[in-house]
PDB file of N, CA and C in Angstrom:
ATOM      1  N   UNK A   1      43.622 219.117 108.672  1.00  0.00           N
ATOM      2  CA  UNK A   1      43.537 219.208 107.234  1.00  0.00           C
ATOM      3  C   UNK A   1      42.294 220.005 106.862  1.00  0.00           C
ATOM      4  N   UNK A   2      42.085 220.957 105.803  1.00  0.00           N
ATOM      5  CA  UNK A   2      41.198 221.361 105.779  1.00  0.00           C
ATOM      6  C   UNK A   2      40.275 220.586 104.794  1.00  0.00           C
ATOM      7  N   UNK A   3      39.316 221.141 104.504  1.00  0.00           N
ATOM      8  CA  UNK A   3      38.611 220.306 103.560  1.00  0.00           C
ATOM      9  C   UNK A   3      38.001 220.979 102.148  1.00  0.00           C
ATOM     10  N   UNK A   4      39.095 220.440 101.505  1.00  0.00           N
ATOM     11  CA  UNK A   4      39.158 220.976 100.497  1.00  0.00           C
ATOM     12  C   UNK A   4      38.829 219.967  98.932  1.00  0.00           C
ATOM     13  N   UNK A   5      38.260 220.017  98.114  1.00  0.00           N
ATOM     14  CA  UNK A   5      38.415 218.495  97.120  1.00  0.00           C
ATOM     15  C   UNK A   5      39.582 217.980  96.376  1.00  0.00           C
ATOM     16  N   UNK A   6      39.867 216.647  95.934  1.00  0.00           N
ATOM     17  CA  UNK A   6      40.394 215.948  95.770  1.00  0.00           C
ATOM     18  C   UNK A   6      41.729 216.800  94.615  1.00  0.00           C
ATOM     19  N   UNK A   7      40.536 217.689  93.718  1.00  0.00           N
ATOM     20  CA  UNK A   7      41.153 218.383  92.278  1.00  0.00           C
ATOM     21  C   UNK A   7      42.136 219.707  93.309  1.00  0.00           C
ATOM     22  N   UNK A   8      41.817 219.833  93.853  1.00  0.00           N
ATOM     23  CA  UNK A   8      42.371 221.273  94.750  1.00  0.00           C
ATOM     24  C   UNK A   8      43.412 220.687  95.548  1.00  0.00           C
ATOM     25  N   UNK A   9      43.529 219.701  96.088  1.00  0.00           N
ATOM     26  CA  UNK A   9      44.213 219.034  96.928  1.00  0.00           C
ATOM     27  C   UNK A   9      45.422 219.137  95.899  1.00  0.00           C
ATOM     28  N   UNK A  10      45.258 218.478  94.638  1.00  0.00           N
ATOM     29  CA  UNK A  10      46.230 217.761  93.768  1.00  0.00           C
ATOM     30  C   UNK A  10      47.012 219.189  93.458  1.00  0.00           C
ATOM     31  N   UNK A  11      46.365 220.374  92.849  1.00  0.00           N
ATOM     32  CA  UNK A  11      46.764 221.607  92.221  1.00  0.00           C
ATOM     33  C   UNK A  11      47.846 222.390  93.610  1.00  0.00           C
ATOM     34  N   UNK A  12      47.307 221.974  94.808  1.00  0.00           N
ATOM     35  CA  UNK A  12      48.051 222.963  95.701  1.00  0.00           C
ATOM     36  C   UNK A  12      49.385 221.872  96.162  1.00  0.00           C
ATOM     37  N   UNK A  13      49.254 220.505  95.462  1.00  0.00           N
ATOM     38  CA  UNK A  13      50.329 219.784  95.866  1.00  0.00           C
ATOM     39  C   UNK A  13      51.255 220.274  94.992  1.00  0.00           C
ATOM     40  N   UNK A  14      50.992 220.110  93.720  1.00  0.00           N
ATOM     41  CA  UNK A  14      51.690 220.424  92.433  1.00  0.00           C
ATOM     42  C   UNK A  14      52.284 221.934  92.495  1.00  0.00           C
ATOM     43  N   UNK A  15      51.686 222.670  92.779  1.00  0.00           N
ATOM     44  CA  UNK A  15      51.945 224.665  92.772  1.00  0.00           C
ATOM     45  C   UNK A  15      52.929 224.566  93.795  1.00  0.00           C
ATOM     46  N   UNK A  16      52.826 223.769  94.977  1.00  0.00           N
ATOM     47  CA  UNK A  16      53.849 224.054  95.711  1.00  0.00           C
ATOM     48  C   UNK A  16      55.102 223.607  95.647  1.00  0.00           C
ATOM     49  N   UNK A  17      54.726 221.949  94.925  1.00  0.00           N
ATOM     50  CA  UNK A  17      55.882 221.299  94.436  1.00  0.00           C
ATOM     51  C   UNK A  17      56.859 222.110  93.931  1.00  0.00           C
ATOM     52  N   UNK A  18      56.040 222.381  92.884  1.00  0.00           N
ATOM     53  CA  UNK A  18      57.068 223.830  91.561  1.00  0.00           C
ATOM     54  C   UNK A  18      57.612 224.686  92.707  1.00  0.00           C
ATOM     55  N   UNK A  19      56.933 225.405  93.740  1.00  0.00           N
ATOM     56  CA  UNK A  19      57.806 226.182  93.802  1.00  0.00           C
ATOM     57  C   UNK A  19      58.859 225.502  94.971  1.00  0.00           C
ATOM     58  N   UNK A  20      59.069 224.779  95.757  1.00  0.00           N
ATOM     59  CA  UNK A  20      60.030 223.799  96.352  1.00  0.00           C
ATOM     60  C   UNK A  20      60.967 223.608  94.917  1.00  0.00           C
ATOM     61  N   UNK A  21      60.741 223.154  93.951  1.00  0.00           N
ATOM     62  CA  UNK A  21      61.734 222.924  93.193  1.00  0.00           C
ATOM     63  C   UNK A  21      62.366 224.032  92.453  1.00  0.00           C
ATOM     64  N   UNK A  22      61.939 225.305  92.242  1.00  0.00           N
ATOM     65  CA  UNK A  22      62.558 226.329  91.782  1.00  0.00           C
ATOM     66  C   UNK A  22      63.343 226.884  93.275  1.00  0.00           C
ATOM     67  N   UNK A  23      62.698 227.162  94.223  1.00  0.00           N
ATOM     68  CA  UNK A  23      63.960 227.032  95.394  1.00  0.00           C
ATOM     69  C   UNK A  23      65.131 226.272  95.892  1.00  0.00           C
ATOM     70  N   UNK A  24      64.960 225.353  95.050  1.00  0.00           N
ATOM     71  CA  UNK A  24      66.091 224.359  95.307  1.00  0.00           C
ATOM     72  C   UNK A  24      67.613 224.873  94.023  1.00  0.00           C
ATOM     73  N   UNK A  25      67.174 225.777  93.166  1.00  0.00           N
ATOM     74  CA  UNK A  25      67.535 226.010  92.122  1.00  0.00           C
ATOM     75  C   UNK A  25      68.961 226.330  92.782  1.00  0.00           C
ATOM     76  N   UNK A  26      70.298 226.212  92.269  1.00  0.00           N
ATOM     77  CA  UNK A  26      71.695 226.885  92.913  1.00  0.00           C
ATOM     78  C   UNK A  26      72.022 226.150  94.030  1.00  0.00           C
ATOM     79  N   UNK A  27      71.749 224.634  93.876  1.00  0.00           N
ATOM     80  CA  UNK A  27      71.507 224.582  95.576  1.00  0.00           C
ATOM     81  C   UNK A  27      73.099 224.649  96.149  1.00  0.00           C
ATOM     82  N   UNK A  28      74.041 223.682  94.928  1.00  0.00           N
ATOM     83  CA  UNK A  28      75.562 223.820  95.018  1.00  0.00           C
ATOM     84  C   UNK A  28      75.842 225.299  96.272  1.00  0.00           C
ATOM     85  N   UNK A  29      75.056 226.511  96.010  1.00  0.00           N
ATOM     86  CA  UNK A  29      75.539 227.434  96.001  1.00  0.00           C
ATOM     87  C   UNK A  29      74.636 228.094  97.208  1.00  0.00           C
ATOM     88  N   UNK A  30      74.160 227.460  97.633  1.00  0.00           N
ATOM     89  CA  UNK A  30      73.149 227.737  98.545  1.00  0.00           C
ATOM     90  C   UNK A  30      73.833 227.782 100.415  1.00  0.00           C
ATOM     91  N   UNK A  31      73.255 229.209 100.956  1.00  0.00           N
ATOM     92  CA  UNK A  31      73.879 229.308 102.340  1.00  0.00           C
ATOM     93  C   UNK A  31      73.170 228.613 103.356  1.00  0.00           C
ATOM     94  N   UNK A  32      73.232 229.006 104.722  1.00  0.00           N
ATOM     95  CA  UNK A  32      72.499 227.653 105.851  1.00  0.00           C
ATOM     96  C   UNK A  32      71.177 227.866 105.654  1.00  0.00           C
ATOM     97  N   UNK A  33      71.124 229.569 105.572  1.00  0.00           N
ATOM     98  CA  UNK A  33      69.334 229.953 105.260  1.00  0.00           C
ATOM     99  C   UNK A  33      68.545 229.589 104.677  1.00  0.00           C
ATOM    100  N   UNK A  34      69.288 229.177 103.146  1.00  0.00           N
ATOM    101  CA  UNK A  34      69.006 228.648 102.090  1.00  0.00           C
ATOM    102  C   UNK A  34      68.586 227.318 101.863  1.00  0.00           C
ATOM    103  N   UNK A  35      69.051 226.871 103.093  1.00  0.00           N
ATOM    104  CA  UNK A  35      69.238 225.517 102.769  1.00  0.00           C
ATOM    105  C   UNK A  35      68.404 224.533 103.655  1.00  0.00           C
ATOM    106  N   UNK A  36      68.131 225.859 105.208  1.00  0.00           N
ATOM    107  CA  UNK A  36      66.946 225.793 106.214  1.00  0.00           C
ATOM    108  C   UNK A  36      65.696 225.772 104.948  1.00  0.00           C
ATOM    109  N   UNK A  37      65.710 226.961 104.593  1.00  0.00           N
ATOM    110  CA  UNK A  37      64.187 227.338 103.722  1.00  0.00           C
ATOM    111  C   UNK A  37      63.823 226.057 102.908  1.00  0.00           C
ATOM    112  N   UNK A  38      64.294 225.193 101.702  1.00  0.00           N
ATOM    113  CA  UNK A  38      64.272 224.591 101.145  1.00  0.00           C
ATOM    114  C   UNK A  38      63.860 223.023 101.869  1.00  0.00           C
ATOM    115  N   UNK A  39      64.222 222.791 103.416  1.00  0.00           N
ATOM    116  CA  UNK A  39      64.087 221.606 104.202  1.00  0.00           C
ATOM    117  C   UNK A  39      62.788 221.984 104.422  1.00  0.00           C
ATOM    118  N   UNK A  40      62.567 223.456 104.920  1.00  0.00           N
ATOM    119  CA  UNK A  40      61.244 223.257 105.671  1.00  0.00           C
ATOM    120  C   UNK A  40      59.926 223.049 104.757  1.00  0.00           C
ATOM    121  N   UNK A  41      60.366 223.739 103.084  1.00  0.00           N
ATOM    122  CA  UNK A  41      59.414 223.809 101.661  1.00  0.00           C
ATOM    123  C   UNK A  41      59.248 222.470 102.010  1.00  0.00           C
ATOM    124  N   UNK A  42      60.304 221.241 102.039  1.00  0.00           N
ATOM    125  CA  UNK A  42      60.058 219.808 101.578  1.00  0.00           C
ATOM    126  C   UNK A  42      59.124 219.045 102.883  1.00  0.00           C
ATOM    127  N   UNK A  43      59.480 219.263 103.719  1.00  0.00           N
ATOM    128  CA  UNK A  43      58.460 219.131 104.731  1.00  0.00           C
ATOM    129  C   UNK A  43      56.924 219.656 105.124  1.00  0.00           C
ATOM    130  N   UNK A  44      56.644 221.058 104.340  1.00  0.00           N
ATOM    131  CA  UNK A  44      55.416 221.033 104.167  1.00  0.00           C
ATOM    132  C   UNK A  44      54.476 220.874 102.214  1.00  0.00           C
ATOM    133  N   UNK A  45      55.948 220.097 101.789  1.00  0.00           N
ATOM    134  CA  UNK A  45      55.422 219.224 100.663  1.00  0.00           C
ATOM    135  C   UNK A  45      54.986 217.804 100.996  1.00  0.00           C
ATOM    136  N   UNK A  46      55.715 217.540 102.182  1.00  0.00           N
ATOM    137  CA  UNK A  46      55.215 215.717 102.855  1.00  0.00           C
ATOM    138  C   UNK A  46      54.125 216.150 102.830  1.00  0.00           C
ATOM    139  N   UNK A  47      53.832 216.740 104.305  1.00  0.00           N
ATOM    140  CA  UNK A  47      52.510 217.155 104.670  1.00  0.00           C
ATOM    141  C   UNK A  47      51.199 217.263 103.683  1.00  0.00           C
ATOM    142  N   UNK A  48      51.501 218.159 101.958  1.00  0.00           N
ATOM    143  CA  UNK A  48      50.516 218.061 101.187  1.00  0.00           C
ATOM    144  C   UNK A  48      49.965 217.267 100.551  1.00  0.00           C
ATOM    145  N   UNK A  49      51.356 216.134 100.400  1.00  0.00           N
ATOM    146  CA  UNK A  49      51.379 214.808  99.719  1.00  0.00           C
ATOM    147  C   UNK A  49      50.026 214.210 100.536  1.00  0.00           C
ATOM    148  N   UNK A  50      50.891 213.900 101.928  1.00  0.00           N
ATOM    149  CA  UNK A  50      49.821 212.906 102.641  1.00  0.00           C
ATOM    150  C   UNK A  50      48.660 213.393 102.671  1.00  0.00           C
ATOM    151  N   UNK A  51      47.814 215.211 102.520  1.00  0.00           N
ATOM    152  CA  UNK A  51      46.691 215.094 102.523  1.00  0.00           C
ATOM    153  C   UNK A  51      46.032 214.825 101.303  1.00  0.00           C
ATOM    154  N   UNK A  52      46.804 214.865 100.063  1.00  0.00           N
ATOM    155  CA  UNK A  52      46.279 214.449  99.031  1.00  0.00           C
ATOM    156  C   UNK A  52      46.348 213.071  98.905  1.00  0.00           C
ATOM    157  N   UNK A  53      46.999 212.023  99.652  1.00  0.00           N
ATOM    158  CA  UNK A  53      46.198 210.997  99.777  1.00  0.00           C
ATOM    159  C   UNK A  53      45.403 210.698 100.644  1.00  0.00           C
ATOM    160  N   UNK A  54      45.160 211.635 101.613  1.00  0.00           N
ATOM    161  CA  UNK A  54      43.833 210.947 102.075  1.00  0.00           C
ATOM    162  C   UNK A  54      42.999 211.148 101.278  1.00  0.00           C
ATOM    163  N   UNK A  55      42.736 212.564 100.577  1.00  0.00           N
ATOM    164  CA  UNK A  55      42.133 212.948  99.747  1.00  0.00           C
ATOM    165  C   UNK A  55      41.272 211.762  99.239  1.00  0.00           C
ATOM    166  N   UNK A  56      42.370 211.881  97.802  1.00  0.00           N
ATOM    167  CA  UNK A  56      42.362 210.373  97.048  1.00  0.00           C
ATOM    168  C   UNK A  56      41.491 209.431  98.184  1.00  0.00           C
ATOM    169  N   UNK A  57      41.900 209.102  99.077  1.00  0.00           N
ATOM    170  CA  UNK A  57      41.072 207.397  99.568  1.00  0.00           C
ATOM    171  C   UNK A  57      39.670 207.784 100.245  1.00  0.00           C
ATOM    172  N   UNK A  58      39.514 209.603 100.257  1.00  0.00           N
ATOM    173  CA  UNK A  58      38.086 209.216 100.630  1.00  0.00           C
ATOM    174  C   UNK A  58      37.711 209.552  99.184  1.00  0.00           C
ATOM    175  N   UNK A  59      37.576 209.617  98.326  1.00  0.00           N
ATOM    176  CA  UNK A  59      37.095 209.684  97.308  1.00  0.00           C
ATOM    177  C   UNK A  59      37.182 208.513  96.599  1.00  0.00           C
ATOM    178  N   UNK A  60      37.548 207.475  96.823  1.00  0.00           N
ATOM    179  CA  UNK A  60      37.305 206.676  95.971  1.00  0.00           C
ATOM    180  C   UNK A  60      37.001 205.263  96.599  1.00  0.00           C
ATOM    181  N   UNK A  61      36.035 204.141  95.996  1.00  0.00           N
ATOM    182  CA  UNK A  61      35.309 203.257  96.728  1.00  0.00           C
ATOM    183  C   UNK A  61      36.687 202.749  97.451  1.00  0.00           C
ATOM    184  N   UNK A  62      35.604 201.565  98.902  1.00  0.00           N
ATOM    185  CA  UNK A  62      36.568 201.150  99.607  1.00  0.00           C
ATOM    186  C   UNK A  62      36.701 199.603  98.780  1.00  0.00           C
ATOM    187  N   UNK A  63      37.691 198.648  99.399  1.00  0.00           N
ATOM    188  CA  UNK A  63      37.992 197.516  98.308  1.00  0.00           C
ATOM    189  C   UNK A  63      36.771 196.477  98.713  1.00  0.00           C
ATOM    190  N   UNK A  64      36.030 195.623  98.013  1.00  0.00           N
ATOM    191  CA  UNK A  64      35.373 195.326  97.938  1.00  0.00           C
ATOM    192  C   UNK A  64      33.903 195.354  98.807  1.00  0.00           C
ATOM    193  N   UNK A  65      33.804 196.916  99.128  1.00  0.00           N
ATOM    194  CA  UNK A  65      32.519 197.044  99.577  1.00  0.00           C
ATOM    195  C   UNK A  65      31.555 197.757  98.356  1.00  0.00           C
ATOM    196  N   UNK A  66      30.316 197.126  98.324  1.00  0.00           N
ATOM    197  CA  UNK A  66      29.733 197.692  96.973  1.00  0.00           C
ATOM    198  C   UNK A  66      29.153 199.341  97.491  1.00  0.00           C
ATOM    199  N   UNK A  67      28.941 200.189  96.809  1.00  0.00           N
ATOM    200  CA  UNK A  67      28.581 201.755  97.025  1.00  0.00           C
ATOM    201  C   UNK A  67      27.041 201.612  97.232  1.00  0.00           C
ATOM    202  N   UNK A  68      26.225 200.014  97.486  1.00  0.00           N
ATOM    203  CA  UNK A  68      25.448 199.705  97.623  1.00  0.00           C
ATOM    204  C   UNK A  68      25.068 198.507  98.533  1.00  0.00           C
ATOM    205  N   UNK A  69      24.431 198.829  99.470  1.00  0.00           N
ATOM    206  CA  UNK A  69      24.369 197.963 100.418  1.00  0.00           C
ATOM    207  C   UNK A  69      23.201 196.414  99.722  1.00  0.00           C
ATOM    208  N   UNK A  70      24.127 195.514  99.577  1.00  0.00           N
ATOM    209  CA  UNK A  70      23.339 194.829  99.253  1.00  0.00           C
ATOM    210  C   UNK A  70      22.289 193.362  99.360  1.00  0.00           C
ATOM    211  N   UNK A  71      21.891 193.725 100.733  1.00  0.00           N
ATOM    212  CA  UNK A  71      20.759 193.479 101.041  1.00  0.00           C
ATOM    213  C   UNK A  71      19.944 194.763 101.367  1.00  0.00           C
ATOM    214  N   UNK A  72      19.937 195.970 101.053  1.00  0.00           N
ATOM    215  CA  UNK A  72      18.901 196.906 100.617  1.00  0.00           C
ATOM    216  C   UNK A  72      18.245 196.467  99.254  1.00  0.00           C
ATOM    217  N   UNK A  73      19.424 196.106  98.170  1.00  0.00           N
ATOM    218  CA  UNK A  73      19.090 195.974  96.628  1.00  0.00           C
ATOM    219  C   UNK A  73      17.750 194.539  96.751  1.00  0.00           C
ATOM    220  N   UNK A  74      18.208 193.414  97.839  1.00  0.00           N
ATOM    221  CA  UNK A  74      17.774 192.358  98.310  1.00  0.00           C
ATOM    222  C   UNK A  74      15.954 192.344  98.592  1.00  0.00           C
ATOM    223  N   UNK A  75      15.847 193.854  99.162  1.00  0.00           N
ATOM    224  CA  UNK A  75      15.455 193.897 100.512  1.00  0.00           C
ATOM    225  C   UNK A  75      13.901 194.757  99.066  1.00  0.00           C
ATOM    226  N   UNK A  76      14.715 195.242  98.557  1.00  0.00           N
ATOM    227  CA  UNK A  76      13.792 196.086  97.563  1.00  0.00           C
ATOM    228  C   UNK A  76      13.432 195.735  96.359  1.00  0.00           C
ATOM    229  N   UNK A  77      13.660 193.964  96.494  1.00  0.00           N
ATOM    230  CA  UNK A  77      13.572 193.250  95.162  1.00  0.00           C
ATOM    231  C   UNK A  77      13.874 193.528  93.882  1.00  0.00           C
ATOM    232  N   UNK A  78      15.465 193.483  94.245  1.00  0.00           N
ATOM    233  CA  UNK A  78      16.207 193.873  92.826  1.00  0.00           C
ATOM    234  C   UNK A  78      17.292 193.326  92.788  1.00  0.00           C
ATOM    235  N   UNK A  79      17.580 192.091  92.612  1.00  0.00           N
ATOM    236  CA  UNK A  79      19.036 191.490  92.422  1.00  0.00           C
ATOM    237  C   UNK A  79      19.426 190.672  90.970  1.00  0.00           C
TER     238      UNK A  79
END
């Protein structure tokens, strides 16, 4: 995955989405090529999904650990 931020992650999920879904356009009407191309779009739409959630989970706190260690706050007489 490269490393890219969370807002960029989301925009290149979305840009690609759109265009996976305008390729899907005719699908009734769509040949094997057509229909290869469009599997492989959706498969490297998984792929963007899941890095935009990792994205998402390193960016945002973990579940109940404080963004502060707290016996530092303890430690520096401040509670």
């Amino acid at each position: 995955m490269e490393n890219i931020t969370l807002s960029e992650n989301a925009k290149r999920f979305m840009d690609y989405a759109v265009d996976t879904l305008n390729a899907m356009d005719g699908a009734p009407e769509h040949t094997p090529a057509q229909k290869e191309e469009v599997i492989k779009k959706i498969g490297i739409l998984k792929s963007y999904l899941d890095e935009l959630e990792i994205s998402y989970l390193e960016n945002t706190p973990n579940d109940g650990i404080s963004p502060v260690d707290p016996e530092y706050i303890s430690a520096a007489g401040h509670s």
